[in-house]
Protein backbone atom coordinates (compact mmCIF):
# COMPACT_ATOMS: atom_id res chain seq x y z
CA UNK A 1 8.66 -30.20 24.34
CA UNK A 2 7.08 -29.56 20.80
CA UNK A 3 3.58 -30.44 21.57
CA UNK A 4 3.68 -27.89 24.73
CA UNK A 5 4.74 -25.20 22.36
CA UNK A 6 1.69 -26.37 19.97
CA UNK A 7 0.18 -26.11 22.68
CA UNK A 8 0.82 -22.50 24.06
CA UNK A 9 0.81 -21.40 20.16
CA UNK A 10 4.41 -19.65 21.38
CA UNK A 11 6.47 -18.52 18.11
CA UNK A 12 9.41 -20.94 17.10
CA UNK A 13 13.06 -19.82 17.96
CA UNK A 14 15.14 -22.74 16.51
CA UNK A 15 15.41 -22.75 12.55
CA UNK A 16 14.56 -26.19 11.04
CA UNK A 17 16.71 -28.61 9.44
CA UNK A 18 16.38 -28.08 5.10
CA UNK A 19 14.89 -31.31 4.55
CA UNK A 20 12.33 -31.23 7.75
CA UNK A 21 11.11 -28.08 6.36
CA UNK A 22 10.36 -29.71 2.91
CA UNK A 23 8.84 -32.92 4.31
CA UNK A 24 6.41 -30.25 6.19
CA UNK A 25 5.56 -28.40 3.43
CA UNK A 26 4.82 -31.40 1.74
CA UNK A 27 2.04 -32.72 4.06
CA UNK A 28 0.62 -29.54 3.91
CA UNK A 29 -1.67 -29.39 6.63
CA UNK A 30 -0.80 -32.57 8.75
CA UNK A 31 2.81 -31.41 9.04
CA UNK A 32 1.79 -29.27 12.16
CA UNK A 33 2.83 -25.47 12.88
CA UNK A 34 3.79 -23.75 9.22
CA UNK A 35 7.17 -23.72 8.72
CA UNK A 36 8.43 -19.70 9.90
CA UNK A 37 11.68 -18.71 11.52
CA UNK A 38 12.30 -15.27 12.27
CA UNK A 39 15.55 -14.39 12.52
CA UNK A 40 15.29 -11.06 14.28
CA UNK A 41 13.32 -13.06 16.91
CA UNK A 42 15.88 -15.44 17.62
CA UNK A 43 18.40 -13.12 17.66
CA UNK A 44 16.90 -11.15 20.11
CA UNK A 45 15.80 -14.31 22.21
CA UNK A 46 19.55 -15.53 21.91
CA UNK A 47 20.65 -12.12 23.08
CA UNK A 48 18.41 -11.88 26.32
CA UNK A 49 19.78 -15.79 27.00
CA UNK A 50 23.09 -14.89 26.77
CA UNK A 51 22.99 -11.80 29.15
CA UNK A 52 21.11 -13.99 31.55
CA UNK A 53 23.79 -16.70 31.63
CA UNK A 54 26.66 -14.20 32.01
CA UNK A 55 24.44 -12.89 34.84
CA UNK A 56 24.57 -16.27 36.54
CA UNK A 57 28.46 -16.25 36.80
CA UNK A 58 27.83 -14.09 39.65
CA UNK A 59 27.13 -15.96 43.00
CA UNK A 60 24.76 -13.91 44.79
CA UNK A 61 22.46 -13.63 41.21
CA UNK A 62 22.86 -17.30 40.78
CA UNK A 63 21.24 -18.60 44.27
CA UNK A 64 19.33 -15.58 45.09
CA UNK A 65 20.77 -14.71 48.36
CA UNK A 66 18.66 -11.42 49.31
CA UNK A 67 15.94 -12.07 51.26
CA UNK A 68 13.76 -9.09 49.50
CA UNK A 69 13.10 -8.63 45.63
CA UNK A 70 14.13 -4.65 46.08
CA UNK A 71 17.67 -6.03 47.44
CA UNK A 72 17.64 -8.46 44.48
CA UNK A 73 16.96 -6.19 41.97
CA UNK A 74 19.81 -4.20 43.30
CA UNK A 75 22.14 -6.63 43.39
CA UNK A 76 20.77 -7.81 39.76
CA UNK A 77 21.51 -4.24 38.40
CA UNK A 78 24.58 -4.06 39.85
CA UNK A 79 25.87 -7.34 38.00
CA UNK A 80 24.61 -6.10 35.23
CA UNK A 81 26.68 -2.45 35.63
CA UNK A 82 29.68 -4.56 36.17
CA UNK A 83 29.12 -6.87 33.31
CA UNK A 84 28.77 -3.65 31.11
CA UNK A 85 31.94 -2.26 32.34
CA UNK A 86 34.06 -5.04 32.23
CA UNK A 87 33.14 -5.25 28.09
């Protein structure tokens, strides 16, 4: 999974472990990526992962029943409505 996101250059969203950050600085160069972890990013990421899951409790969102994207969208916004007023 780590060499595909090498790969695509996409940002990291997990923070590293203490000591695999140090070993990494350490090699310098040969350690791969530089070691970076934004926290408002994975916040943010963790956020829009979260909403998506709760989204998925609902059948019809889950397995895509509506033929047409308009319908799904509808029925996506509507979860979402309910999710919002249920909170």
């Amino acid at each position: 999974m780590r060499p595909c996101r090498r790969a695509a250059r996409t940002g990291l969203r997990l923070p590293e472990r203490k000591n695999q950050k140090v070993n990494r600085q350490r090699r310098g160069s040969q350690g791969g990526p530089p070691t970076g972890f934004v926290q408002a990013r994975y916040v943010r990421s963790n956020e829009v992962e979260r909403c998506i899951n709760a989204l998925k409790g609902f059948r019809a969102v889950a397995t895509r029943y509506d033929k047409r994207a308009y319908v799904f969208h509808g029925t996506v916004t509507l979860a979402a409505i309910r999710l919002w007023l249920r909170c």
